[in-house]
ModelCIF file with pLDDT and N, C-alpha, C, O atoms, coordinates in Angstrom:
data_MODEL
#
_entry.id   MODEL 
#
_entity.id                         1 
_entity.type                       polymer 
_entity.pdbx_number_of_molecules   1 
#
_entity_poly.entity_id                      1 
_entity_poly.type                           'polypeptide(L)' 
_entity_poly.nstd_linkage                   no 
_entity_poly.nstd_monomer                   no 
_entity_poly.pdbx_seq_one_letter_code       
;(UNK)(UNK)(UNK)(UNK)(UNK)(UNK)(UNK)(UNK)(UNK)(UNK)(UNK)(UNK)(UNK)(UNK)(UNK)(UNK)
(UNK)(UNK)(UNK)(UNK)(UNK)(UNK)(UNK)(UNK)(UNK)(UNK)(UNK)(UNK)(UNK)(UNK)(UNK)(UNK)
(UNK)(UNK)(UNK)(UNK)(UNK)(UNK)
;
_entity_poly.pdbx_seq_one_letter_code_can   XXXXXXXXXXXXXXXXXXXXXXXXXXXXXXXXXXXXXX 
_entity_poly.pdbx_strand_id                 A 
#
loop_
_entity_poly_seq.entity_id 
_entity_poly_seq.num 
_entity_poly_seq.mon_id 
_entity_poly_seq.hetero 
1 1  UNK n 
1 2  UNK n 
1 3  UNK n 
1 4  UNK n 
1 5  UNK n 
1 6  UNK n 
1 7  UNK n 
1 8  UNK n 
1 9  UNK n 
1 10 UNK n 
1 11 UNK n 
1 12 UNK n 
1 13 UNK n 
1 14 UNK n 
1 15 UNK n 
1 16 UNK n 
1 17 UNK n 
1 18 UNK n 
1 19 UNK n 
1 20 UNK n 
1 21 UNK n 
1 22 UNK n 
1 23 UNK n 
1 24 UNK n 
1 25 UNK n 
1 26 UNK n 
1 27 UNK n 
1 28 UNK n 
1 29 UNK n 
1 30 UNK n 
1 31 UNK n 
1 32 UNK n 
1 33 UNK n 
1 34 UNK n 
1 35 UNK n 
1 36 UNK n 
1 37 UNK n 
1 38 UNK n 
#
_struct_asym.id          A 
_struct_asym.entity_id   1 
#
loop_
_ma_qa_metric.id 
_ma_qa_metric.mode 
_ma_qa_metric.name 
_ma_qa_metric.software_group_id 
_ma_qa_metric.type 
1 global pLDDT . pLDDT 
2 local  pLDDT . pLDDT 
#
_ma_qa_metric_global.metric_id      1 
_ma_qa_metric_global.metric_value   92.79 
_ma_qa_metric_global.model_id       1 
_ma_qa_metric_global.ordinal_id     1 
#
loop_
_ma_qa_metric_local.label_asym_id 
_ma_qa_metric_local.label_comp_id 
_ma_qa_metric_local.label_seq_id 
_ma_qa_metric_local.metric_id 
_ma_qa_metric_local.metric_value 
_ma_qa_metric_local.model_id 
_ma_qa_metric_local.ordinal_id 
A UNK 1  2 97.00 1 1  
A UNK 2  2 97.00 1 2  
A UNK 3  2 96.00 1 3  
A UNK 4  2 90.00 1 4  
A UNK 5  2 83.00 1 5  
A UNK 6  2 82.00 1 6  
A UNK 7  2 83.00 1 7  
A UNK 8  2 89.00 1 8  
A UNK 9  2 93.00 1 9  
A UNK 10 2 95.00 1 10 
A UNK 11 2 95.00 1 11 
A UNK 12 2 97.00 1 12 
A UNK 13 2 97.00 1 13 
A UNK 14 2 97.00 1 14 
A UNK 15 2 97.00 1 15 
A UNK 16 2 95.00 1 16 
A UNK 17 2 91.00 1 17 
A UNK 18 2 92.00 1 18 
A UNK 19 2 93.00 1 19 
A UNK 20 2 96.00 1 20 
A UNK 21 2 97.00 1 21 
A UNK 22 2 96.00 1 22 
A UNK 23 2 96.00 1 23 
A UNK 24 2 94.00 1 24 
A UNK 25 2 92.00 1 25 
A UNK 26 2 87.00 1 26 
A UNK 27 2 85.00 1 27 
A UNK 28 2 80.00 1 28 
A UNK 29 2 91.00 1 29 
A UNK 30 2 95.00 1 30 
A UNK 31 2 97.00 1 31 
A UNK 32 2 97.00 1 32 
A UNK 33 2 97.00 1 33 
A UNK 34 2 97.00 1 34 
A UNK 35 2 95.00 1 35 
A UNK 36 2 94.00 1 36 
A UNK 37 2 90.00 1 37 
A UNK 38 2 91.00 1 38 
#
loop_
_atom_site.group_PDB 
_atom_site.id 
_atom_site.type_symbol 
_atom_site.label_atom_id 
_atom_site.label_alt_id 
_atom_site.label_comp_id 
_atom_site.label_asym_id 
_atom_site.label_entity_id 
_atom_site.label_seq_id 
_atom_site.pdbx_PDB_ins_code 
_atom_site.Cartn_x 
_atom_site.Cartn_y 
_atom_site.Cartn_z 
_atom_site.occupancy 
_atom_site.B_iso_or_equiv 
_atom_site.pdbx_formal_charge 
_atom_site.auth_seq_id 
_atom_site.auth_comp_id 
_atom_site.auth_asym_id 
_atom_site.auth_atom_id 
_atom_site.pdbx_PDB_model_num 
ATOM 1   N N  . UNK A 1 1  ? 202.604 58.480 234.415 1.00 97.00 ? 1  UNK A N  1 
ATOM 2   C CA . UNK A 1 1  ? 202.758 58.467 232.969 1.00 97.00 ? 1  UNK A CA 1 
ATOM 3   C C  . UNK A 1 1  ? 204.135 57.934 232.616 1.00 97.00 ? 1  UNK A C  1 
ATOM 4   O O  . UNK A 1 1  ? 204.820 57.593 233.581 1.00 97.00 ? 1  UNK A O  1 
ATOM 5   N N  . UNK A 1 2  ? 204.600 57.818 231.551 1.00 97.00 ? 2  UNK A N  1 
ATOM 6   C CA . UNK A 1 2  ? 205.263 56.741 230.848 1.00 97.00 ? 2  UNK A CA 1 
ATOM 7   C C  . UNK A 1 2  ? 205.591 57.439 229.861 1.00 97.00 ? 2  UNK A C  1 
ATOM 8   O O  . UNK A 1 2  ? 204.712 58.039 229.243 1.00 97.00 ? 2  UNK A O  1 
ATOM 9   N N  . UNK A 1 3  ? 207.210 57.546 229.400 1.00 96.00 ? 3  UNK A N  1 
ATOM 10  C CA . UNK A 1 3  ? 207.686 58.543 228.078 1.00 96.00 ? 3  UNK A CA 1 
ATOM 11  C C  . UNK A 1 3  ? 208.669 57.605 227.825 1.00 96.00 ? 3  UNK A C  1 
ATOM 12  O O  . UNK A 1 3  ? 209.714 57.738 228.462 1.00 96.00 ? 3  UNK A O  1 
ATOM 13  N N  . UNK A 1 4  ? 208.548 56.346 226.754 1.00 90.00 ? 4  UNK A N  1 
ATOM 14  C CA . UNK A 1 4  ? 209.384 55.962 226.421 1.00 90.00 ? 4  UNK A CA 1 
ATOM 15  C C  . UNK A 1 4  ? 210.473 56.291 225.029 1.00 90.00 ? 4  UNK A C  1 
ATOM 16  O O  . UNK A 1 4  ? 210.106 57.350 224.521 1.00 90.00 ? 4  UNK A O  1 
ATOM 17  N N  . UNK A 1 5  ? 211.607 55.738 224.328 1.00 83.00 ? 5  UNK A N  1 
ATOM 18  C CA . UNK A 1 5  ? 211.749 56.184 223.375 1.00 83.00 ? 5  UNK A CA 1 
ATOM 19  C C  . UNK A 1 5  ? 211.204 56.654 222.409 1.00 83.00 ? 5  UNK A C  1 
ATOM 20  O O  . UNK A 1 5  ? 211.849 57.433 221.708 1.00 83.00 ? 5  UNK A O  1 
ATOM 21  N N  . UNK A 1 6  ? 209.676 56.286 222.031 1.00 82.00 ? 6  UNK A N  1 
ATOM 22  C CA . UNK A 1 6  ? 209.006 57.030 220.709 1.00 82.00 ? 6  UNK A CA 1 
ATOM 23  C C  . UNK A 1 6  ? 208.674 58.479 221.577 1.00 82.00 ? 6  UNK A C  1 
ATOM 24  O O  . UNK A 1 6  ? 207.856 59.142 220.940 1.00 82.00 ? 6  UNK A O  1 
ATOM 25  N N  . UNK A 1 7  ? 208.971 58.960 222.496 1.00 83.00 ? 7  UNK A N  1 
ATOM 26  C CA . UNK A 1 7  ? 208.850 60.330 223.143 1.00 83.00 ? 7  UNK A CA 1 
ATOM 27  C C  . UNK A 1 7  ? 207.652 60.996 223.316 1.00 83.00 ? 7  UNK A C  1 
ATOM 28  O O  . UNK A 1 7  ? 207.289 62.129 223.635 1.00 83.00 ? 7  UNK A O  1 
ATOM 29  N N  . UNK A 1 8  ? 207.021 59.664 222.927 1.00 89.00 ? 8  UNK A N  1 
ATOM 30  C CA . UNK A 1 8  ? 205.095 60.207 223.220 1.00 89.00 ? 8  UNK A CA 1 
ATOM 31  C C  . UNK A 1 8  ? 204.640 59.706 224.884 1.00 89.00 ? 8  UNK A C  1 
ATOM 32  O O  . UNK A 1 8  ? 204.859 58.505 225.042 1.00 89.00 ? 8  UNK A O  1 
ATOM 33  N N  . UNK A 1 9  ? 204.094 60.356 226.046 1.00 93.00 ? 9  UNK A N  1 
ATOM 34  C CA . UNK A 1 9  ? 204.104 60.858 227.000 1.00 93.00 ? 9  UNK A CA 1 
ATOM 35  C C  . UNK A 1 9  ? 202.608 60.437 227.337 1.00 93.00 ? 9  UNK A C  1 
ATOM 36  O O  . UNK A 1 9  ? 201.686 61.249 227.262 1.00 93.00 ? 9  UNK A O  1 
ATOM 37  N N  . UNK A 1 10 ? 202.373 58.680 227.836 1.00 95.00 ? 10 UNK A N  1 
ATOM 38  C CA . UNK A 1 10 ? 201.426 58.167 228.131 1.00 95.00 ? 10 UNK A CA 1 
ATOM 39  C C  . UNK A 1 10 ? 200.481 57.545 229.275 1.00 95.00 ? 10 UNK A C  1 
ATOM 40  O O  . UNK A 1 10 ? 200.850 56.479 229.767 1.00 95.00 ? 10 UNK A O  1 
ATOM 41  N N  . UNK A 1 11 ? 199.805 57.878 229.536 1.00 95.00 ? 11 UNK A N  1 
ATOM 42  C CA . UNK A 1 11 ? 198.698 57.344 230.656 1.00 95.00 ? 11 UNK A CA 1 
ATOM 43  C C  . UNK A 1 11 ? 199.148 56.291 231.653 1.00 95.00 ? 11 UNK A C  1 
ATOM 44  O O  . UNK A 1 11 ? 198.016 55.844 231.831 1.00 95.00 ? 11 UNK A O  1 
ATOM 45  N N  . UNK A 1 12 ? 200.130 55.319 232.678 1.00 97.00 ? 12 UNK A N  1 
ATOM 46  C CA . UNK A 1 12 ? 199.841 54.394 232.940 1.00 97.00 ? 12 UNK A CA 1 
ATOM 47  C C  . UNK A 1 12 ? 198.432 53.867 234.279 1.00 97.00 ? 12 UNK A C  1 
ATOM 48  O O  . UNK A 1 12 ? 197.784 52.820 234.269 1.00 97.00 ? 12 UNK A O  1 
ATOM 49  N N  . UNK A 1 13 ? 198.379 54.542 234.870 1.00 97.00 ? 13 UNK A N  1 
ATOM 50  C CA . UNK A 1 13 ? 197.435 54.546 235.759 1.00 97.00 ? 13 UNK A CA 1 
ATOM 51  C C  . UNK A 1 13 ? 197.203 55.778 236.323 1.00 97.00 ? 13 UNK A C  1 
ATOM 52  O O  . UNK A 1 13 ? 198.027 56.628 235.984 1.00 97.00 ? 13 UNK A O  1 
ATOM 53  N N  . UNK A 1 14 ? 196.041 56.271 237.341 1.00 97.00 ? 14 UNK A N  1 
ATOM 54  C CA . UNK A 1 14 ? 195.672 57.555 237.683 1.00 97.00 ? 14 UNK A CA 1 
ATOM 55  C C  . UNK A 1 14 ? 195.034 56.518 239.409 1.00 97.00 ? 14 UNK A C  1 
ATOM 56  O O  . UNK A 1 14 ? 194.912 55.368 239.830 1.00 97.00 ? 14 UNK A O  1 
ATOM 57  N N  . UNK A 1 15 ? 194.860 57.681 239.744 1.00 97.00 ? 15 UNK A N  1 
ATOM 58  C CA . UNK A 1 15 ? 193.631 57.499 241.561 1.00 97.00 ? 15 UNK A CA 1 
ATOM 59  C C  . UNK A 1 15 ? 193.154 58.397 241.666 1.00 97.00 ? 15 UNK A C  1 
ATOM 60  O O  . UNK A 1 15 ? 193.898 59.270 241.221 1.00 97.00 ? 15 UNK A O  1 
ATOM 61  N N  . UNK A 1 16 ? 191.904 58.954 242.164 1.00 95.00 ? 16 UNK A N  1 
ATOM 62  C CA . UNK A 1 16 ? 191.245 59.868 242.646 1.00 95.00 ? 16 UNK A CA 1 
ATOM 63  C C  . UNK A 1 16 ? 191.283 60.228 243.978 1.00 95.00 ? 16 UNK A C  1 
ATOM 64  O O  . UNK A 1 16 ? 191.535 59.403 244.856 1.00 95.00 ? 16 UNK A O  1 
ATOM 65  N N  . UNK A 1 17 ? 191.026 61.535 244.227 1.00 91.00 ? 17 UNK A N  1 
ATOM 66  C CA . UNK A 1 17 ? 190.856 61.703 245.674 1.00 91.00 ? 17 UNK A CA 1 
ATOM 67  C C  . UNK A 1 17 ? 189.786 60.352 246.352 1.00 91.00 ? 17 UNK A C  1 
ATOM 68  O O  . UNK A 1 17 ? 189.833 60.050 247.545 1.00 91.00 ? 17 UNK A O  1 
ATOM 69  N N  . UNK A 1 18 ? 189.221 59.926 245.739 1.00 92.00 ? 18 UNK A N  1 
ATOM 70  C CA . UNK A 1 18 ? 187.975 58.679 246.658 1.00 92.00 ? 18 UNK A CA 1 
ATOM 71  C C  . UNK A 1 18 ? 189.129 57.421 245.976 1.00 92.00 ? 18 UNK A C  1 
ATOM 72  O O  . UNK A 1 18 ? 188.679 56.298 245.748 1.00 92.00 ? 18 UNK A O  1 
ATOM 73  N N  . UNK A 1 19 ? 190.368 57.684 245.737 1.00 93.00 ? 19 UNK A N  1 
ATOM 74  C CA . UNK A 1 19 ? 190.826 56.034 245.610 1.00 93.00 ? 19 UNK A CA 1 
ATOM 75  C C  . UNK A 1 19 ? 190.478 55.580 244.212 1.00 93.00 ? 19 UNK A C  1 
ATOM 76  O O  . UNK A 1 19 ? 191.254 54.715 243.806 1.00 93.00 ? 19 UNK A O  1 
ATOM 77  N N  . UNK A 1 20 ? 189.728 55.850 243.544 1.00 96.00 ? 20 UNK A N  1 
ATOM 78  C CA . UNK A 1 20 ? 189.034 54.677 242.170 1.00 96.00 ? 20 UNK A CA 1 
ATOM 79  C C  . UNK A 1 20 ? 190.419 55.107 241.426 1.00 96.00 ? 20 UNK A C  1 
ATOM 80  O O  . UNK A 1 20 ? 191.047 56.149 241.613 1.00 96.00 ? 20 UNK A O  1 
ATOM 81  N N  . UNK A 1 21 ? 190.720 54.093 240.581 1.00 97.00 ? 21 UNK A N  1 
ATOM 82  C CA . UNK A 1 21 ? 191.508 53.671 239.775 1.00 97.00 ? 21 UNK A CA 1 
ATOM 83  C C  . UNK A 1 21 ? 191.320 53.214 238.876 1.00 97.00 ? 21 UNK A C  1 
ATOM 84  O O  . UNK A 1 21 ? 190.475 52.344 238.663 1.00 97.00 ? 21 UNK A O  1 
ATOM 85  N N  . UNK A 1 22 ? 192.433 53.927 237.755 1.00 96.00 ? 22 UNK A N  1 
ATOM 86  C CA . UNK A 1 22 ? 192.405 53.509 236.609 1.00 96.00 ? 22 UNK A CA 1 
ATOM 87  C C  . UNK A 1 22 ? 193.454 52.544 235.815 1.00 96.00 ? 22 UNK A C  1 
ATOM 88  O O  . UNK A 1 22 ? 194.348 52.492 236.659 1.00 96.00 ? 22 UNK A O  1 
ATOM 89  N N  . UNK A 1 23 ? 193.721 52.074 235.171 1.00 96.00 ? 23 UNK A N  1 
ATOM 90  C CA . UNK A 1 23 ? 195.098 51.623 234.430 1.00 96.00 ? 23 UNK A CA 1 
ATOM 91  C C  . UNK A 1 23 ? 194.720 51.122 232.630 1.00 96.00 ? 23 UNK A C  1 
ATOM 92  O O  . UNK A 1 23 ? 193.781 50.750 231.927 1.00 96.00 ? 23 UNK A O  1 
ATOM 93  N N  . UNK A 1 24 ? 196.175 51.431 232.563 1.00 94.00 ? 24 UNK A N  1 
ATOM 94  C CA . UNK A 1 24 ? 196.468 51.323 230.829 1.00 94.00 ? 24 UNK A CA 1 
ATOM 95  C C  . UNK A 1 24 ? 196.610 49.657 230.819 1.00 94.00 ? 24 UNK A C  1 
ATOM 96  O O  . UNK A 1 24 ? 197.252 48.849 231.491 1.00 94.00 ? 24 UNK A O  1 
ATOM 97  N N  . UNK A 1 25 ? 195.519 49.554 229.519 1.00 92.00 ? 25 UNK A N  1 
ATOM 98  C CA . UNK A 1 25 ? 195.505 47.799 229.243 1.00 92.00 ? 25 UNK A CA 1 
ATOM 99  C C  . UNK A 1 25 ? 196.315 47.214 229.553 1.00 92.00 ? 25 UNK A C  1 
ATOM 100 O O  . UNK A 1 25 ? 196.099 46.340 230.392 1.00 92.00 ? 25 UNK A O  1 
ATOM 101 N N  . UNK A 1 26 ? 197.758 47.425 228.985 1.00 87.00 ? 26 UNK A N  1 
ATOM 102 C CA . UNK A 1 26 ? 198.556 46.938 229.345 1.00 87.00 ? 26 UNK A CA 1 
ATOM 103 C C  . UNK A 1 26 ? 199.322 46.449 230.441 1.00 87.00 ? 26 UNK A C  1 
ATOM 104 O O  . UNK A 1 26 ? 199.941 45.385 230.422 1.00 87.00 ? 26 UNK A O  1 
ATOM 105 N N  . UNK A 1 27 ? 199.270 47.222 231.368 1.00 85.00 ? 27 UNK A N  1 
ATOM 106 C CA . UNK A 1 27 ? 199.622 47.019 232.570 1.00 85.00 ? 27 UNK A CA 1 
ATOM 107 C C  . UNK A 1 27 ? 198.710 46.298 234.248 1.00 85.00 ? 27 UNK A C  1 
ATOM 108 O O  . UNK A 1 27 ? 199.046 46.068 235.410 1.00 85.00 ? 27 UNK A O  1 
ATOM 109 N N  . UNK A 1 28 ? 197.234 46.162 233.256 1.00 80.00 ? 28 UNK A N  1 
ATOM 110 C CA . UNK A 1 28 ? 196.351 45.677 234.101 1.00 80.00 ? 28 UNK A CA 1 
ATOM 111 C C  . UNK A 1 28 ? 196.657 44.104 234.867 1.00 80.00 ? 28 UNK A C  1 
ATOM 112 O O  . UNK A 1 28 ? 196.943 43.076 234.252 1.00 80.00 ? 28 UNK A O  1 
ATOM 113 N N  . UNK A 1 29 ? 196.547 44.206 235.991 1.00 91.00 ? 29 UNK A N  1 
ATOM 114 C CA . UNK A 1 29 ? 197.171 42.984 236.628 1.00 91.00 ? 29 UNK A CA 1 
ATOM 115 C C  . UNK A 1 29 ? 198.775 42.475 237.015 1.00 91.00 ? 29 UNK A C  1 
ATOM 116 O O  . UNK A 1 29 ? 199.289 41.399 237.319 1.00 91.00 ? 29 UNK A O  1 
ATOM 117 N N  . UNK A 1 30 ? 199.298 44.011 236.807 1.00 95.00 ? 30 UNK A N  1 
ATOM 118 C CA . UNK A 1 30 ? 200.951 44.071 236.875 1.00 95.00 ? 30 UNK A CA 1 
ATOM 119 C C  . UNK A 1 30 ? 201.141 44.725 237.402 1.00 95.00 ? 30 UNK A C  1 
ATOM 120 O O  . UNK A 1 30 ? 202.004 44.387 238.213 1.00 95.00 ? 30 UNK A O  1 
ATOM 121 N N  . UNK A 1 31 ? 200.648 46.233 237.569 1.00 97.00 ? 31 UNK A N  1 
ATOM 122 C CA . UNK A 1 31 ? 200.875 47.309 238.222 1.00 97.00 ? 31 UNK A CA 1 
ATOM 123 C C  . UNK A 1 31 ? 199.504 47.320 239.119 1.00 97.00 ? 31 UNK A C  1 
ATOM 124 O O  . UNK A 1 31 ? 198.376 46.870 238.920 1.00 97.00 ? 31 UNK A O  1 
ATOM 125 N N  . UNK A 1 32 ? 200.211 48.156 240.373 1.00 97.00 ? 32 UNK A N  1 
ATOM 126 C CA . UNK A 1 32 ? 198.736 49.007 241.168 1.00 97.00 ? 32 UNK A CA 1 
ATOM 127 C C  . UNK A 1 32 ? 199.370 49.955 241.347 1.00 97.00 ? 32 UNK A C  1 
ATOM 128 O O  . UNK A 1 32 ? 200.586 50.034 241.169 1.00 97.00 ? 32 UNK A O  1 
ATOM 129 N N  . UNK A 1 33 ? 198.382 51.128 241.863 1.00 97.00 ? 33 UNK A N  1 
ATOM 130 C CA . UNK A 1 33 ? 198.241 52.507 242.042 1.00 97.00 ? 33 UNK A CA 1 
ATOM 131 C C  . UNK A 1 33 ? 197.452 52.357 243.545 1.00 97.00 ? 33 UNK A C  1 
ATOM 132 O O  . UNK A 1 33 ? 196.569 51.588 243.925 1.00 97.00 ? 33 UNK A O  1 
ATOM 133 N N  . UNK A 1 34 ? 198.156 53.405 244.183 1.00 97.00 ? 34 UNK A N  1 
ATOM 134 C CA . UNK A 1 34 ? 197.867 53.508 245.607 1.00 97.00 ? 34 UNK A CA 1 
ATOM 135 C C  . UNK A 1 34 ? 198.342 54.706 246.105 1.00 97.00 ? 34 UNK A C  1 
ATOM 136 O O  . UNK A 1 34 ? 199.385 55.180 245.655 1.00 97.00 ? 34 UNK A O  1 
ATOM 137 N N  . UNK A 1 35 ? 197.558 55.395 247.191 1.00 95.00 ? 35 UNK A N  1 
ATOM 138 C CA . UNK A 1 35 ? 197.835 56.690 248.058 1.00 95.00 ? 35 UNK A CA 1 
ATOM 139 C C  . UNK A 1 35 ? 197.590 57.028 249.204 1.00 95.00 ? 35 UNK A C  1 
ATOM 140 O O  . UNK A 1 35 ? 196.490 57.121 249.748 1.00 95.00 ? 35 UNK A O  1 
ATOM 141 N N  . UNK A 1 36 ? 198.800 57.264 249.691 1.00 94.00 ? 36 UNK A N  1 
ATOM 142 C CA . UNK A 1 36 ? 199.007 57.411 251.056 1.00 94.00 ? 36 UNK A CA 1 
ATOM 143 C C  . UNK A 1 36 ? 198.930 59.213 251.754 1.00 94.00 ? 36 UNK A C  1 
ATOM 144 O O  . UNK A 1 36 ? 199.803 60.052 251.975 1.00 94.00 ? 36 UNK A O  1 
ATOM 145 N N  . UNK A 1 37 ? 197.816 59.203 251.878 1.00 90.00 ? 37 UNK A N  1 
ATOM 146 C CA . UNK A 1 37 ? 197.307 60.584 251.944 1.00 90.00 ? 37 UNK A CA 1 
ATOM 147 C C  . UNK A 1 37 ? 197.713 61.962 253.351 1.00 90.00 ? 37 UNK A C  1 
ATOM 148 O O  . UNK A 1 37 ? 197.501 63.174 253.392 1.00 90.00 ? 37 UNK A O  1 
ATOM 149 N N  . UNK A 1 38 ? 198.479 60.806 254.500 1.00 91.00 ? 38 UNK A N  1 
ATOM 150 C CA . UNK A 1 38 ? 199.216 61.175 255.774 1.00 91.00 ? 38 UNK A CA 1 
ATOM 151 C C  . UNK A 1 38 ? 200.540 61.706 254.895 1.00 91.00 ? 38 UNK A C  1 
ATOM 152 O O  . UNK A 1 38 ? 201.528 62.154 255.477 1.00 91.00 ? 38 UNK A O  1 
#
């Protein structure tokens, strides 16, 4: 998540225990999300 100056406290991506992923529009194709479960 993401708390920038307007101090509202937002979504950028998530993973599940099975890996699936999510991401905020914005950041689609800029960011990844990944987990290293060792």
């Amino acid at each position: 998540y993401r708390q920038g100056p307007e101090k509202q406290r937002e979504v950028v991506a998530s993973i599940t225990r099975n890996s699936n992923t999510n991401y905020a529009d914005s950041m689609k194709g800029r960011f990844t999300i990944s987990r290293d479960n060792a």
